[in-house]
N, C-alpha and C. Protein backbone atom coordinates (compact mmCIF):
# COMPACT_ATOMS: atom_id res chain seq x y z
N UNK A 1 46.96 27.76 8.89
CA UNK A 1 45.93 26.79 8.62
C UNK A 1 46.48 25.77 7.63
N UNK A 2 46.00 24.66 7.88
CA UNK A 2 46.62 23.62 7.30
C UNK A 2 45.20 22.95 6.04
N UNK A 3 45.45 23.86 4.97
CA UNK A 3 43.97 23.59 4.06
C UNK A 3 43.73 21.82 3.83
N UNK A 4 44.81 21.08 3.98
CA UNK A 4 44.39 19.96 3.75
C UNK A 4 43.43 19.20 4.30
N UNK A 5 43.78 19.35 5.87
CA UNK A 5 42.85 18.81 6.97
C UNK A 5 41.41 19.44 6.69
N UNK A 6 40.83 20.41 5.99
CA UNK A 6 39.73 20.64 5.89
C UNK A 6 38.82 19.92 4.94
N UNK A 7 39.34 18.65 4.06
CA UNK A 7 38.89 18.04 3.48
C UNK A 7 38.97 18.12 2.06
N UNK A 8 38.38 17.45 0.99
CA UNK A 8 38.53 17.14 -0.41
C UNK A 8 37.73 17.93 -1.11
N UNK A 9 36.68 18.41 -0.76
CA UNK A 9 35.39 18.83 -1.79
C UNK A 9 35.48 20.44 -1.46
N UNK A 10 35.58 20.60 -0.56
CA UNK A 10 36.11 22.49 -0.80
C UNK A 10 37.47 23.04 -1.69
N UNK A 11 38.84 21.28 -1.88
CA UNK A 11 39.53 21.99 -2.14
C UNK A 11 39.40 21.01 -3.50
N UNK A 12 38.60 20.87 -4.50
CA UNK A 12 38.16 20.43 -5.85
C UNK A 12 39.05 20.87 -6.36
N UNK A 13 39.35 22.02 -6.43
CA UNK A 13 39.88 23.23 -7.46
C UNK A 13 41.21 23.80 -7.14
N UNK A 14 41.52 23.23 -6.28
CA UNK A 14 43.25 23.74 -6.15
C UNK A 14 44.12 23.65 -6.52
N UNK A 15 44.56 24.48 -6.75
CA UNK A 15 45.38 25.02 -7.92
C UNK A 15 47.06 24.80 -7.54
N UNK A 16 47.40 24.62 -6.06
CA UNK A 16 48.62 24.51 -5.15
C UNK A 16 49.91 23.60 -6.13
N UNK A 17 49.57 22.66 -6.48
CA UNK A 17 50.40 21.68 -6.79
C UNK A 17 50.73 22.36 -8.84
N UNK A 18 50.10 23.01 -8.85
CA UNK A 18 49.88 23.53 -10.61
C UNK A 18 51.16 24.41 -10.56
N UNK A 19 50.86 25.28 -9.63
CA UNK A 19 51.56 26.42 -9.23
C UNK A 19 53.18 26.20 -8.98
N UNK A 20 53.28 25.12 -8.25
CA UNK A 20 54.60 24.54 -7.64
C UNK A 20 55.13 23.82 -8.50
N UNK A 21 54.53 23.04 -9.64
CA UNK A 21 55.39 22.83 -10.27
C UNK A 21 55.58 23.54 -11.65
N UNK A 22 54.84 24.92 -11.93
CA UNK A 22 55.28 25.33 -13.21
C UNK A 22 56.31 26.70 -12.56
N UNK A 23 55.87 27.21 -11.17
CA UNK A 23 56.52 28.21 -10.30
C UNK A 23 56.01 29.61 -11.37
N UNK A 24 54.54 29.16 -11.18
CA UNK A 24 54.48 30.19 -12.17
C UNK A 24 52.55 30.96 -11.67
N UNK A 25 52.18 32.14 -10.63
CA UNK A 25 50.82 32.38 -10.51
C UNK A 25 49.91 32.05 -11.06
N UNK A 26 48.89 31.32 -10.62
CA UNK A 26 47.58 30.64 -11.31
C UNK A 26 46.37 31.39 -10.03
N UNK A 27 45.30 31.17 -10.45
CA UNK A 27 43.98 31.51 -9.98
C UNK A 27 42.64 30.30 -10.81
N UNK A 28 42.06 30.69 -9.96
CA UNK A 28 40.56 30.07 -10.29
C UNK A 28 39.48 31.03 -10.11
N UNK A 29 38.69 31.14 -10.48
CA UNK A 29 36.75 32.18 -9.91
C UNK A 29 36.32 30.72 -10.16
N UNK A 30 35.65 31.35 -8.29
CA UNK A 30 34.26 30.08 -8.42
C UNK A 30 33.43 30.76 -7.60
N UNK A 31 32.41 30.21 -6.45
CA UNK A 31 31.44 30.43 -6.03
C UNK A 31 31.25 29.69 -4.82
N UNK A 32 31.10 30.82 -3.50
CA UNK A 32 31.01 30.09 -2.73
C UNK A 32 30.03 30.82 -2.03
N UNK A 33 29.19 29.96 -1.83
CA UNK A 33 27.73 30.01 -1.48
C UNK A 33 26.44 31.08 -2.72
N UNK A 34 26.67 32.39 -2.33
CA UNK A 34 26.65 33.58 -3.59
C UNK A 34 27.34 34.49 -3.61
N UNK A 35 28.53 34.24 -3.15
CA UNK A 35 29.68 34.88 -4.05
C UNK A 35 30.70 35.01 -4.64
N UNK A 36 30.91 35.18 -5.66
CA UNK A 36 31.59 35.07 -7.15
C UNK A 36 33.30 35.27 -6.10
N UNK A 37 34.26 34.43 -6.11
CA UNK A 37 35.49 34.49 -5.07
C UNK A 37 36.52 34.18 -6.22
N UNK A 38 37.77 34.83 -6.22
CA UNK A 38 38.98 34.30 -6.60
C UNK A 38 39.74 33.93 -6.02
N UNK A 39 40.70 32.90 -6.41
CA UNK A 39 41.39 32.35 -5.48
C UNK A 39 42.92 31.90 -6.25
N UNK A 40 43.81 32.60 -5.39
CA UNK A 40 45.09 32.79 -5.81
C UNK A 40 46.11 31.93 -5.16
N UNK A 41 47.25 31.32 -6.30
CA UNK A 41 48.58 30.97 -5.67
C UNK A 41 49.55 31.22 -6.53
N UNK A 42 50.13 31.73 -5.47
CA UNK A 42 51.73 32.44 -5.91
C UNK A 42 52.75 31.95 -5.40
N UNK A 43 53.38 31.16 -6.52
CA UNK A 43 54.79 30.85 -5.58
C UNK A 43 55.80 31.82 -5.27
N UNK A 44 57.01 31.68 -4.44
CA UNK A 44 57.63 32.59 -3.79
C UNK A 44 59.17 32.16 -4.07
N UNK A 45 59.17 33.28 -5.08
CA UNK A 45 60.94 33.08 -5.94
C UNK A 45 61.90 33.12 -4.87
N UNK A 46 62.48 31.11 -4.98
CA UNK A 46 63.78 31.18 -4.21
C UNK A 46 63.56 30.54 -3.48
N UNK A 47 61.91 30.07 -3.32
CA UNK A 47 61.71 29.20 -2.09
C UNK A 47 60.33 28.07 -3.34
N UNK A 48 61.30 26.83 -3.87
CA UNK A 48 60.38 26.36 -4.59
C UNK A 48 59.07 25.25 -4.41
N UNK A 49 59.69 25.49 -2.56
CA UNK A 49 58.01 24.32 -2.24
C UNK A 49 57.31 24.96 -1.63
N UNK A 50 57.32 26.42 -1.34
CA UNK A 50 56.85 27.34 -0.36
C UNK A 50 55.60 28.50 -1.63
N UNK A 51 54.53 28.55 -1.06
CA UNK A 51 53.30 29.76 -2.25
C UNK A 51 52.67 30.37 -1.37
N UNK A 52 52.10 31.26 -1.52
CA UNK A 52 50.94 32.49 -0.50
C UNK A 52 49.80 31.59 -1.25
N UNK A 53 48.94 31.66 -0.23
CA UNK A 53 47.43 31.06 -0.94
C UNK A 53 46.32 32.70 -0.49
N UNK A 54 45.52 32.56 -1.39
CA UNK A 54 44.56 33.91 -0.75
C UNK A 54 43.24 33.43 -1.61
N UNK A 55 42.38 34.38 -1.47
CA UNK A 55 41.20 34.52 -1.87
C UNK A 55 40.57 35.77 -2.02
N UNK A 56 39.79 36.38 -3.22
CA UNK A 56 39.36 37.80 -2.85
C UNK A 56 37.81 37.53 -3.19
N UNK A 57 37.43 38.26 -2.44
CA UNK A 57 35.74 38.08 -2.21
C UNK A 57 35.06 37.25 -0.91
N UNK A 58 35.82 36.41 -0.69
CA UNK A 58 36.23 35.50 0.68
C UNK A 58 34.99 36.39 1.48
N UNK A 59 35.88 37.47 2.27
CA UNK A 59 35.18 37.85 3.65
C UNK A 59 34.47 38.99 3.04
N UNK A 60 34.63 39.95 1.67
CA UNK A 60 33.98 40.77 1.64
C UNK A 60 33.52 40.52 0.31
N UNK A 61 32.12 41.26 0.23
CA UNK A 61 31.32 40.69 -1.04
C UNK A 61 32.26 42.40 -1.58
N UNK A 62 32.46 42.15 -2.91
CA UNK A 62 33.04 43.63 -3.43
C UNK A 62 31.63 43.79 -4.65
N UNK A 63 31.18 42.95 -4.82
CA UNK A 63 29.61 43.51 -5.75
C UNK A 63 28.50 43.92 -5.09
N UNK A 64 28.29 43.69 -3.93
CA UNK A 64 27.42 44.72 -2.62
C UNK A 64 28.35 45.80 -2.26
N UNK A 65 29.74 45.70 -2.01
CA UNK A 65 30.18 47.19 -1.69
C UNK A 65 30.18 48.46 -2.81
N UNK A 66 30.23 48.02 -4.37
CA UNK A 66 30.17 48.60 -5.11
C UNK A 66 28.67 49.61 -5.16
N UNK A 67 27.93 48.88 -4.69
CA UNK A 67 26.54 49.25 -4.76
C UNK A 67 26.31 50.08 -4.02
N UNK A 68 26.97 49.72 -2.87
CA UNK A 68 26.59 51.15 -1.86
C UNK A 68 26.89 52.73 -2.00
């Protein structure tokens, strides 16, 4: 997936370009829709224009699974 093409206002908070140039893991918590999501980039030692992007909370709420 190419996050750019998805537009400006989902990606407010990206962290991509922070990451790449200190080559050093950053994150954000925000909120998307109601749930509390982190969102990670890691660059990848050895490859300095290349990062994993992820998200946790994304597809699964982990404060409803706790509950169960």
């Amino acid at each position: 997936m190419n996050c750019a093409k998805i537009g400006t206002e989902p990606h407010r908070d990206c962290l991509a370009n922070q990451a790449l140039a200190t080559q050093k893991p950053t994150f954000v918590k925000g909120k998307l829709g109601e749930r509390e999501i982190i969102s990670y980039w890691l660059p990848i030692a050895g490859y300095p224009e290349h990062f994993i992007h992820f998200g946790v909370g994304v597809t699964i709420d982990y404060d409803a699974a706790l509950e169960k």
